[in-house]
PDB file of N, CA and C in Angstrom:
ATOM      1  N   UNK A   1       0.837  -1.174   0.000  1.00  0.00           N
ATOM      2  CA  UNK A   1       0.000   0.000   0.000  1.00  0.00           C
ATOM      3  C   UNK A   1       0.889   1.247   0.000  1.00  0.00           C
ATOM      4  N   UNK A   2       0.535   2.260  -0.862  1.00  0.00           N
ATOM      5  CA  UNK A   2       1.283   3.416  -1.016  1.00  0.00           C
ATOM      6  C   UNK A   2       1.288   4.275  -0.235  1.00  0.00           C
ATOM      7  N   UNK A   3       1.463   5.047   0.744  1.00  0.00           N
ATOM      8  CA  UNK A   3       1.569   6.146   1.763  1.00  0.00           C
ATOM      9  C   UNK A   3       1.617   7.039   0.906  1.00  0.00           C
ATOM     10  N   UNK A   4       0.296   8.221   1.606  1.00  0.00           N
ATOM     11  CA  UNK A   4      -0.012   9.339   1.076  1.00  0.00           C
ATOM     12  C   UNK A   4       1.349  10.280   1.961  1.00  0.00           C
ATOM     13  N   UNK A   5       2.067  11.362   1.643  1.00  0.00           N
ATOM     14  CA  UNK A   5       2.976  11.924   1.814  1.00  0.00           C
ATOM     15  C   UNK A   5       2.380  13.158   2.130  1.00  0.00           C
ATOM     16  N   UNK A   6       2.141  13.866   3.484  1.00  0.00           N
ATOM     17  CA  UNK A   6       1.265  15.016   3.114  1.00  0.00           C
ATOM     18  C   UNK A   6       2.211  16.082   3.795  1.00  0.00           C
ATOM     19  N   UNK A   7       3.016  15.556   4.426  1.00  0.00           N
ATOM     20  CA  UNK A   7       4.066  17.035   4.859  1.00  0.00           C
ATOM     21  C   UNK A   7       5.161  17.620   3.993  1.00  0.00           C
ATOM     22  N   UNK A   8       5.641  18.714   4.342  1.00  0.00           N
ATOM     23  CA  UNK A   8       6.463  19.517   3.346  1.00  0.00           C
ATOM     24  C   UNK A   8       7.626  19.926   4.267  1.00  0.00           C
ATOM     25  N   UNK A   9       8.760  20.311   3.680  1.00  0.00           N
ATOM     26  CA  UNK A   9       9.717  21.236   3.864  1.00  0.00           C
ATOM     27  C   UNK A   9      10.233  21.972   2.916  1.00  0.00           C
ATOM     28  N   UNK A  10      10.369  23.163   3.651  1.00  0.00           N
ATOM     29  CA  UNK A  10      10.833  24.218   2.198  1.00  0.00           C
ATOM     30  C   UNK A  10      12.386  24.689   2.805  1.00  0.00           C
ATOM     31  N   UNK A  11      13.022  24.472   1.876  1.00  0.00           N
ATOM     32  CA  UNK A  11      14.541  24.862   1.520  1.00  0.00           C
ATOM     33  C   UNK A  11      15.116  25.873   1.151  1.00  0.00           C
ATOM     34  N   UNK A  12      15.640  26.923   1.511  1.00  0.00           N
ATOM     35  CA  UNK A  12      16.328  28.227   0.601  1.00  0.00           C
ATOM     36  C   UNK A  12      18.018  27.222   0.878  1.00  0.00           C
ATOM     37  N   UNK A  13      18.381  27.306  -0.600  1.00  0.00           N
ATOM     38  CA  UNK A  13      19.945  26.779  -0.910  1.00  0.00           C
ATOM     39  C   UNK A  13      20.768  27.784  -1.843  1.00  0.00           C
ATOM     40  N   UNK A  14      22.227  27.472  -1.556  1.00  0.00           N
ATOM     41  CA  UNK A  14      22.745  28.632  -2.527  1.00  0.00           C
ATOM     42  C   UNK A  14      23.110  27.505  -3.716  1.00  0.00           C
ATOM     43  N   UNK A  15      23.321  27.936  -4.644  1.00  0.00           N
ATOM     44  CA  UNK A  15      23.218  27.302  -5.972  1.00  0.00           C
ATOM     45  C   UNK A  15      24.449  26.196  -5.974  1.00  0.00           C
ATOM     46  N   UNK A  16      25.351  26.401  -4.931  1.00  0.00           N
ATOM     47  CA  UNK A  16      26.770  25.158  -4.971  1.00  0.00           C
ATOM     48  C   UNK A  16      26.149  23.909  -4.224  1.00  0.00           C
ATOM     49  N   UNK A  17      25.168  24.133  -3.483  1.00  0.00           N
ATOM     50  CA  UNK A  17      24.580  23.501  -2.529  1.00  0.00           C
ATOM     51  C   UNK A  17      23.458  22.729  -3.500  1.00  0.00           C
ATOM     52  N   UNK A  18      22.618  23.364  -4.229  1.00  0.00           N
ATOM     53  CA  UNK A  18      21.841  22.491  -4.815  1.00  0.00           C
ATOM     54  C   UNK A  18      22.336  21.966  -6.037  1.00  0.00           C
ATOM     55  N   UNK A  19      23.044  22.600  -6.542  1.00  0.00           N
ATOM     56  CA  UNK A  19      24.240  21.524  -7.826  1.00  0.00           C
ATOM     57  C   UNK A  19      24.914  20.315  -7.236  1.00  0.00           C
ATOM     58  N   UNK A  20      25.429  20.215  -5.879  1.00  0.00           N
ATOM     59  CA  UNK A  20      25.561  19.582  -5.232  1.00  0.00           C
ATOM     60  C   UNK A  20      24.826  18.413  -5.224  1.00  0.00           C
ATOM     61  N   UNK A  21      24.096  18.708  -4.303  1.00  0.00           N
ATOM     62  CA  UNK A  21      22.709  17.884  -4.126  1.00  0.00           C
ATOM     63  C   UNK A  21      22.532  16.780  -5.452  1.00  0.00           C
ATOM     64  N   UNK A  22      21.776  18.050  -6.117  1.00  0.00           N
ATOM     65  CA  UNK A  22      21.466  17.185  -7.549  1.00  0.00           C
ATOM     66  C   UNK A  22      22.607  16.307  -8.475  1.00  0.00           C
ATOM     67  N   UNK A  23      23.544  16.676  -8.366  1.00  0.00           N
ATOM     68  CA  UNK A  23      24.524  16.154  -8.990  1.00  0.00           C
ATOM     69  C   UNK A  23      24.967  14.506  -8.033  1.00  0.00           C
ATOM     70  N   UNK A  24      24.879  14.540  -6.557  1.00  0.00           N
ATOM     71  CA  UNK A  24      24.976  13.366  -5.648  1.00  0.00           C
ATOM     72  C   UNK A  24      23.572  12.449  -5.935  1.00  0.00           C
ATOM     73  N   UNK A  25      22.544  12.841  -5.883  1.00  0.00           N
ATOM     74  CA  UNK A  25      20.858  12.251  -6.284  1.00  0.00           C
ATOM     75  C   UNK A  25      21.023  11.209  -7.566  1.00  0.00           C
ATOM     76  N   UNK A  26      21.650  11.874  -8.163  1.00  0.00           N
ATOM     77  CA  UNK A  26      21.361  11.416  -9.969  1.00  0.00           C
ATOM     78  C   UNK A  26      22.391  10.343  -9.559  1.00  0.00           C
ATOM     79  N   UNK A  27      23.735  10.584  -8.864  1.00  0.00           N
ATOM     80  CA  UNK A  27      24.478   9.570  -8.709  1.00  0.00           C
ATOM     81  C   UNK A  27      24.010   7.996  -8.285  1.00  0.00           C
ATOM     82  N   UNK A  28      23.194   8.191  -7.490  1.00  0.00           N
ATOM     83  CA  UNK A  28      22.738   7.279  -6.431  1.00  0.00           C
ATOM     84  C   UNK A  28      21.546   6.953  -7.036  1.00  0.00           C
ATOM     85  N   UNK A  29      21.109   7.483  -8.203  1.00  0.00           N
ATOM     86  CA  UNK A  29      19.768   7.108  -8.875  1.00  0.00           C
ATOM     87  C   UNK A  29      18.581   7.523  -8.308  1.00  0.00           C
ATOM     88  N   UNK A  30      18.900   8.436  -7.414  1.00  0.00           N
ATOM     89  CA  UNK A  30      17.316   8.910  -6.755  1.00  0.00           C
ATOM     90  C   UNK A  30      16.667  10.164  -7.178  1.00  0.00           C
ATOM     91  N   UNK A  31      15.859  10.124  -6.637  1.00  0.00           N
ATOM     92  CA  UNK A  31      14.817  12.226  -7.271  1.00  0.00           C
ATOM     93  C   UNK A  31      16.444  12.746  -6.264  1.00  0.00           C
ATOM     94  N   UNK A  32      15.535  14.056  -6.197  1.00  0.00           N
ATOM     95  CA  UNK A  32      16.588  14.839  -5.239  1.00  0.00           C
ATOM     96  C   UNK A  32      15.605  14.847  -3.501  1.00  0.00           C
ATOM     97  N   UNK A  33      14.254  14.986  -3.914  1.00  0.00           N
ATOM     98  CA  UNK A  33      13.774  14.189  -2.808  1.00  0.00           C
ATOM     99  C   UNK A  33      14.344  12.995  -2.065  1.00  0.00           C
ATOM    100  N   UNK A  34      13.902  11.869  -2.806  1.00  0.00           N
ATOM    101  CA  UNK A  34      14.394  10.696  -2.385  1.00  0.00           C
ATOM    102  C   UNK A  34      15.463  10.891  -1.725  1.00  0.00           C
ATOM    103  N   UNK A  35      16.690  11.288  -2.390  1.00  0.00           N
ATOM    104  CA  UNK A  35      18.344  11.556  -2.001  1.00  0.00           C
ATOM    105  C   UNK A  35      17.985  12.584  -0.091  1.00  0.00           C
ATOM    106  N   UNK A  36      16.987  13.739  -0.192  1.00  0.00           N
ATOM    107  CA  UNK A  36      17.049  14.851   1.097  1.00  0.00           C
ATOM    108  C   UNK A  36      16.334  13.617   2.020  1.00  0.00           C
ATOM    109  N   UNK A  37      15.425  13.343   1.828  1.00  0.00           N
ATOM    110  CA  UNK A  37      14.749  12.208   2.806  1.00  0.00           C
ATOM    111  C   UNK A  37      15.376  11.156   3.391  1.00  0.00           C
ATOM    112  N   UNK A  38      16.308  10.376   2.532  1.00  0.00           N
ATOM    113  CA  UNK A  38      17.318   9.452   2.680  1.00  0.00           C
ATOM    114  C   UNK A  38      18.353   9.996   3.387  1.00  0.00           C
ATOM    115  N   UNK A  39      19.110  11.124   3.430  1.00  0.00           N
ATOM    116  CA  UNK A  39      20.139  10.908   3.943  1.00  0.00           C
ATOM    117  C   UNK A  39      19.670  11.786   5.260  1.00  0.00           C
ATOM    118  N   UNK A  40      18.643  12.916   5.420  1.00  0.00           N
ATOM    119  CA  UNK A  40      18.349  13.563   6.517  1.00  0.00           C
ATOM    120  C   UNK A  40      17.807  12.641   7.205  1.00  0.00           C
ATOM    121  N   UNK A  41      16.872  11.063   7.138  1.00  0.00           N
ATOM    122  CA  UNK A  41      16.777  10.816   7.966  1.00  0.00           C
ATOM    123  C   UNK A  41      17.229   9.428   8.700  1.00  0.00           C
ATOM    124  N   UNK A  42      18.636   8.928   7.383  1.00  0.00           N
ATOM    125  CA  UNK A  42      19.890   8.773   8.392  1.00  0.00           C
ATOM    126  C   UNK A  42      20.719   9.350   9.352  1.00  0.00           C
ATOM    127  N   UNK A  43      21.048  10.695   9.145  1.00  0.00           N
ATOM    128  CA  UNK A  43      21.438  11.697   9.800  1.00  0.00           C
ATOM    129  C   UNK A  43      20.693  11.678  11.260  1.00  0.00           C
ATOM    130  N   UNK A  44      19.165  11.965  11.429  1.00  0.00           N
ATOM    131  CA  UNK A  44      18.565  12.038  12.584  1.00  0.00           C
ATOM    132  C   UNK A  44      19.123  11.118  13.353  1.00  0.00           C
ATOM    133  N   UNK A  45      18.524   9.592  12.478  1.00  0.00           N
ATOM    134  CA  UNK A  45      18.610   8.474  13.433  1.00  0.00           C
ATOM    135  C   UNK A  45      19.908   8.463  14.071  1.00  0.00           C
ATOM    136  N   UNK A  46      21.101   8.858  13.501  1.00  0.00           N
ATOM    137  CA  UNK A  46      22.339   8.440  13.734  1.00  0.00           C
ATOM    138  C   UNK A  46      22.113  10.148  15.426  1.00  0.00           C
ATOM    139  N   UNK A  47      22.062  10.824  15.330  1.00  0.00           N
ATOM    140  CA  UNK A  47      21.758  12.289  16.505  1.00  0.00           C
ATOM    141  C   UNK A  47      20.789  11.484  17.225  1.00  0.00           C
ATOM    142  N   UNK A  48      19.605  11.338  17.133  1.00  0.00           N
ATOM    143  CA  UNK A  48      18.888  10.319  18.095  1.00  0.00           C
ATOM    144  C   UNK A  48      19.569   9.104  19.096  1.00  0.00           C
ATOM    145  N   UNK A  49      20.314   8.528  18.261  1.00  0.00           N
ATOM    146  CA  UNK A  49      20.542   7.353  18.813  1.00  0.00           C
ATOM    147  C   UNK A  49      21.842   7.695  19.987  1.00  0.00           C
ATOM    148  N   UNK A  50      22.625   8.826  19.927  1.00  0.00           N
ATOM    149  CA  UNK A  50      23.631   9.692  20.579  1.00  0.00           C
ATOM    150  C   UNK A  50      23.197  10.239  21.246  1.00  0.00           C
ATOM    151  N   UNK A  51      22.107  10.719  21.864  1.00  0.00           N
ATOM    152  CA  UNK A  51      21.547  11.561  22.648  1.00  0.00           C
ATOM    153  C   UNK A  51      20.785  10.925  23.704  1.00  0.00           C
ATOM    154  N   UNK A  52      20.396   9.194  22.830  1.00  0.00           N
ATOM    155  CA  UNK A  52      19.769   8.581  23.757  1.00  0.00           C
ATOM    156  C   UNK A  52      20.675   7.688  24.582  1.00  0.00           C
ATOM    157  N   UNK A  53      21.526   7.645  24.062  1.00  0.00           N
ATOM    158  CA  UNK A  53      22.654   6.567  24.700  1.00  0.00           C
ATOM    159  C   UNK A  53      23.043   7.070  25.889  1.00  0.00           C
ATOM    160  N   UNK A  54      23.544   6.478  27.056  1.00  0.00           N
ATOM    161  CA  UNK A  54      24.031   7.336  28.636  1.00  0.00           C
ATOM    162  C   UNK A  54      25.238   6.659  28.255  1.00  0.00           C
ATOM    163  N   UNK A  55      26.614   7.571  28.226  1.00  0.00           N
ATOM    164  CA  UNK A  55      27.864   7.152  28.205  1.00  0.00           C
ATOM    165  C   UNK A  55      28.143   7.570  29.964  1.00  0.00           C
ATOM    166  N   UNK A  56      29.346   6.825  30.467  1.00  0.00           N
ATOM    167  CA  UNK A  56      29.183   6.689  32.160  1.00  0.00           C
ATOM    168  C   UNK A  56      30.874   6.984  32.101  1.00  0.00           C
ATOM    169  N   UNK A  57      31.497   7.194  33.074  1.00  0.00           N
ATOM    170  CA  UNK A  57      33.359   7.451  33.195  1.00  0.00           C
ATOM    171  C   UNK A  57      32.849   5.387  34.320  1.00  0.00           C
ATOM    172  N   UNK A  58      33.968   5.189  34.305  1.00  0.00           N
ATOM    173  CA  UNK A  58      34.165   4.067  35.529  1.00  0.00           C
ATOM    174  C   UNK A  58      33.136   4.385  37.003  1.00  0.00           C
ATOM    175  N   UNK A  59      33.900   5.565  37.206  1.00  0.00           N
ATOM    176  CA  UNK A  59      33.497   5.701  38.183  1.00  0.00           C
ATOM    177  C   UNK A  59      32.074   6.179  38.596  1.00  0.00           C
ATOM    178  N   UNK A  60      31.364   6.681  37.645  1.00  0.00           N
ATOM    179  CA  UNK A  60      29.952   6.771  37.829  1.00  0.00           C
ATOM    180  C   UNK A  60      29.638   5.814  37.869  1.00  0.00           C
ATOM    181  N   UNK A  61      29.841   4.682  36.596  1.00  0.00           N
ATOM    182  CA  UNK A  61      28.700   3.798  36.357  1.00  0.00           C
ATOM    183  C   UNK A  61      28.886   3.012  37.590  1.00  0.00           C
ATOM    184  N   UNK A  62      30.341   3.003  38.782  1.00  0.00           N
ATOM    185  CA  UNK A  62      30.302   2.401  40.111  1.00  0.00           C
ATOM    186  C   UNK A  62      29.314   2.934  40.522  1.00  0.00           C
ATOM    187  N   UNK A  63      29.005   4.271  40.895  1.00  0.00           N
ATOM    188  CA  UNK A  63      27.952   4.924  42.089  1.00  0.00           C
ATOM    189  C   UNK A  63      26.791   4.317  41.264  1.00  0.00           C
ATOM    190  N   UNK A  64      26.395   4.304  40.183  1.00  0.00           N
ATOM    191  CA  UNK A  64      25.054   3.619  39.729  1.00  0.00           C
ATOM    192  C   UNK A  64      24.649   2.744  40.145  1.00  0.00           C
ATOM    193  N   UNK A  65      26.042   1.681  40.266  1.00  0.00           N
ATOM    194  CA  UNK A  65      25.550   0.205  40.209  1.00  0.00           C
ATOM    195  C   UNK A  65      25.285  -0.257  41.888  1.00  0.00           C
ATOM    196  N   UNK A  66      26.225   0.709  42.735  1.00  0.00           N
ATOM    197  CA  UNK A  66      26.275   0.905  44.014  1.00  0.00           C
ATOM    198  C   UNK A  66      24.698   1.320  44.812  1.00  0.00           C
ATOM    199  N   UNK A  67      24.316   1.934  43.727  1.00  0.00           N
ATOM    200  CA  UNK A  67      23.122   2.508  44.356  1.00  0.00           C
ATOM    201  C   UNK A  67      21.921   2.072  43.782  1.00  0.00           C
ATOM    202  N   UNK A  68      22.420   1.191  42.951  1.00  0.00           N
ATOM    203  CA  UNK A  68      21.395  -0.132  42.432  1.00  0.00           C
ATOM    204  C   UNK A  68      21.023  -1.462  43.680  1.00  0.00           C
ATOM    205  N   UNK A  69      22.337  -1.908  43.796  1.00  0.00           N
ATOM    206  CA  UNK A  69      22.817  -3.009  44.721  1.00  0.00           C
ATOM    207  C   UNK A  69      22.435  -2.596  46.413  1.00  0.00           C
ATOM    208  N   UNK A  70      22.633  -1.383  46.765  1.00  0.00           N
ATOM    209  CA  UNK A  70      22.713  -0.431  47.888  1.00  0.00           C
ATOM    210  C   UNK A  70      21.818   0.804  48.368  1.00  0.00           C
ATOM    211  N   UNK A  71      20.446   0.083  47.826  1.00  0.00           N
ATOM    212  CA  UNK A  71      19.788   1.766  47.785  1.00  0.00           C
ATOM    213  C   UNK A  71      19.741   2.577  49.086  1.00  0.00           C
ATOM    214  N   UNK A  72      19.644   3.655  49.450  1.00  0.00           N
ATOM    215  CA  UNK A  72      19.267   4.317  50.268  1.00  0.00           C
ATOM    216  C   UNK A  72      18.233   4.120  50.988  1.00  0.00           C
ATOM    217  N   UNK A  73      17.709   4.210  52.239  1.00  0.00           N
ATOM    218  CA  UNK A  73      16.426   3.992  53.033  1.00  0.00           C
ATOM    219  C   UNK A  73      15.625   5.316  52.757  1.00  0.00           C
ATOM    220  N   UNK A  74      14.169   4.924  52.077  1.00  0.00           N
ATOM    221  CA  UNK A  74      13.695   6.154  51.728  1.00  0.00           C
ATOM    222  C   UNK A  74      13.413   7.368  52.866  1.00  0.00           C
ATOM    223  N   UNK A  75      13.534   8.555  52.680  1.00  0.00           N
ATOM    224  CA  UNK A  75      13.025   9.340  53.266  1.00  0.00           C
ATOM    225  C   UNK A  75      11.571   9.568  53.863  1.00  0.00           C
ATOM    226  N   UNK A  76      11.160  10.204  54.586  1.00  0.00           N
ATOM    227  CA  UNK A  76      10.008  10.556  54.969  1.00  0.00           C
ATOM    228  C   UNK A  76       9.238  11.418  53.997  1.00  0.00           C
ATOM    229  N   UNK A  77       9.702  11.906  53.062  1.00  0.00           N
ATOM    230  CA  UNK A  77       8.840  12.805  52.116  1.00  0.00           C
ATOM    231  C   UNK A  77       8.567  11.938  50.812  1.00  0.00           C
ATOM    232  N   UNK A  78       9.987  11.162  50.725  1.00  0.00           N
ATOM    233  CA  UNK A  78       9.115  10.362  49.849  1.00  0.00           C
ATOM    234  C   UNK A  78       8.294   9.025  50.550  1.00  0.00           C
ATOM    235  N   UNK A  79       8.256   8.546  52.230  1.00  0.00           N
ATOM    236  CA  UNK A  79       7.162   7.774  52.742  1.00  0.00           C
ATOM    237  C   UNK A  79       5.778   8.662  52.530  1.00  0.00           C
ATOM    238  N   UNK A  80       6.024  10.030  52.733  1.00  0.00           N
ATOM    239  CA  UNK A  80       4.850  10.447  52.678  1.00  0.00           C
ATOM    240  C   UNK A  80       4.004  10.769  51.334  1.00  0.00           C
ATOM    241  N   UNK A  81       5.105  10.686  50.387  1.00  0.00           N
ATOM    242  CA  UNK A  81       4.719  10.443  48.783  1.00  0.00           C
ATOM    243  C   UNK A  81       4.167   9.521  48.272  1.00  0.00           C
ATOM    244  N   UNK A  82       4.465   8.156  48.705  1.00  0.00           N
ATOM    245  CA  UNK A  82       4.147   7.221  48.883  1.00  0.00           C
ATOM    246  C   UNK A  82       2.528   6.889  49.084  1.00  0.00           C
ATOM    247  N   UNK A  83       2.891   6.903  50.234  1.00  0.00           N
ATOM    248  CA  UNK A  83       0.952   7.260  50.832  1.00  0.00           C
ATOM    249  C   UNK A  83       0.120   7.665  50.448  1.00  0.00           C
ATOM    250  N   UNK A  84       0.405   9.392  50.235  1.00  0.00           N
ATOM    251  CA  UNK A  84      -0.560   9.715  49.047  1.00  0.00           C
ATOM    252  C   UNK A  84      -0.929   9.484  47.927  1.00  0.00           C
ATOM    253  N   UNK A  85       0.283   8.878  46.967  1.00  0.00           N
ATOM    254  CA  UNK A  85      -0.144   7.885  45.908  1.00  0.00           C
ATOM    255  C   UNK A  85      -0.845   6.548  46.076  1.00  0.00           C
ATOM    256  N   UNK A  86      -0.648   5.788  46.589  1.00  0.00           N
ATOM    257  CA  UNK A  86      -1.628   5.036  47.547  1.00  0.00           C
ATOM    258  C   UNK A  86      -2.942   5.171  47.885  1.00  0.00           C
ATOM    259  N   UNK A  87      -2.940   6.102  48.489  1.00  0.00           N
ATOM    260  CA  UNK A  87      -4.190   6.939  48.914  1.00  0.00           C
ATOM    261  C   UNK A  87      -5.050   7.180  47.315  1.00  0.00           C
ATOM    262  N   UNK A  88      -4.871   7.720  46.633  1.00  0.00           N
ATOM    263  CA  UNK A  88      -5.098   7.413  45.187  1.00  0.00           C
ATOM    264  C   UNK A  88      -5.864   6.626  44.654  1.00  0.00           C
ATOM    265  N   UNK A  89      -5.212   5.832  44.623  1.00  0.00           N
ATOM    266  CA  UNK A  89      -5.497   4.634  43.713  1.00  0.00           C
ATOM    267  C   UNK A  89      -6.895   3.759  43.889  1.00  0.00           C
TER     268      UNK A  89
END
Protein backbone atom coordinates (compact mmCIF):
# COMPACT_ATOMS: atom_id res chain seq x y z
CA UNK A 1 0.00 0.00 0.00
CA UNK A 2 1.28 3.42 -1.02
CA UNK A 3 1.57 6.15 1.76
CA UNK A 4 -0.01 9.34 1.08
CA UNK A 5 2.98 11.92 1.81
CA UNK A 6 1.26 15.02 3.11
CA UNK A 7 4.07 17.04 4.86
CA UNK A 8 6.46 19.52 3.35
CA UNK A 9 9.72 21.24 3.86
CA UNK A 10 10.83 24.22 2.20
CA UNK A 11 14.54 24.86 1.52
CA UNK A 12 16.33 28.23 0.60
CA UNK A 13 19.95 26.78 -0.91
CA UNK A 14 22.74 28.63 -2.53
CA UNK A 15 23.22 27.30 -5.97
CA UNK A 16 26.77 25.16 -4.97
CA UNK A 17 24.58 23.50 -2.53
CA UNK A 18 21.84 22.49 -4.82
CA UNK A 19 24.24 21.52 -7.83
CA UNK A 20 25.56 19.58 -5.23
CA UNK A 21 22.71 17.88 -4.13
CA UNK A 22 21.47 17.18 -7.55
CA UNK A 23 24.52 16.15 -8.99
CA UNK A 24 24.98 13.37 -5.65
CA UNK A 25 20.86 12.25 -6.28
CA UNK A 26 21.36 11.42 -9.97
CA UNK A 27 24.48 9.57 -8.71
CA UNK A 28 22.74 7.28 -6.43
CA UNK A 29 19.77 7.11 -8.87
CA UNK A 30 17.32 8.91 -6.76
CA UNK A 31 14.82 12.23 -7.27
CA UNK A 32 16.59 14.84 -5.24
CA UNK A 33 13.77 14.19 -2.81
CA UNK A 34 14.39 10.70 -2.38
CA UNK A 35 18.34 11.56 -2.00
CA UNK A 36 17.05 14.85 1.10
CA UNK A 37 14.75 12.21 2.81
CA UNK A 38 17.32 9.45 2.68
CA UNK A 39 20.14 10.91 3.94
CA UNK A 40 18.35 13.56 6.52
CA UNK A 41 16.78 10.82 7.97
CA UNK A 42 19.89 8.77 8.39
CA UNK A 43 21.44 11.70 9.80
CA UNK A 44 18.56 12.04 12.58
CA UNK A 45 18.61 8.47 13.43
CA UNK A 46 22.34 8.44 13.73
CA UNK A 47 21.76 12.29 16.51
CA UNK A 48 18.89 10.32 18.09
CA UNK A 49 20.54 7.35 18.81
CA UNK A 50 23.63 9.69 20.58
CA UNK A 51 21.55 11.56 22.65
CA UNK A 52 19.77 8.58 23.76
CA UNK A 53 22.65 6.57 24.70
CA UNK A 54 24.03 7.34 28.64
CA UNK A 55 27.86 7.15 28.20
CA UNK A 56 29.18 6.69 32.16
CA UNK A 57 33.36 7.45 33.19
CA UNK A 58 34.17 4.07 35.53
CA UNK A 59 33.50 5.70 38.18
CA UNK A 60 29.95 6.77 37.83
CA UNK A 61 28.70 3.80 36.36
CA UNK A 62 30.30 2.40 40.11
CA UNK A 63 27.95 4.92 42.09
CA UNK A 64 25.05 3.62 39.73
CA UNK A 65 25.55 0.20 40.21
CA UNK A 66 26.28 0.90 44.01
CA UNK A 67 23.12 2.51 44.36
CA UNK A 68 21.40 -0.13 42.43
CA UNK A 69 22.82 -3.01 44.72
CA UNK A 70 22.71 -0.43 47.89
CA UNK A 71 19.79 1.77 47.78
CA UNK A 72 19.27 4.32 50.27
CA UNK A 73 16.43 3.99 53.03
CA UNK A 74 13.70 6.15 51.73
CA UNK A 75 13.03 9.34 53.27
CA UNK A 76 10.01 10.56 54.97
CA UNK A 77 8.84 12.80 52.12
CA UNK A 78 9.11 10.36 49.85
CA UNK A 79 7.16 7.77 52.74
CA UNK A 80 4.85 10.45 52.68
CA UNK A 81 4.72 10.44 48.78
CA UNK A 82 4.15 7.22 48.88
CA UNK A 83 0.95 7.26 50.83
CA UNK A 84 -0.56 9.71 49.05
CA UNK A 85 -0.14 7.89 45.91
CA UNK A 86 -1.63 5.04 47.55
CA UNK A 87 -4.19 6.94 48.91
CA UNK A 88 -5.10 7.41 45.19
CA UNK A 89 -5.50 4.63 43.71
Amino acid sequence: MTVLKKQRIDLRLTEADKSMIEEAAAMTNQTVTQFLVNSASERAAEVIEQHRRLLLSEASWNQVMDAIENPPEPSDKLKRAARRLQNME
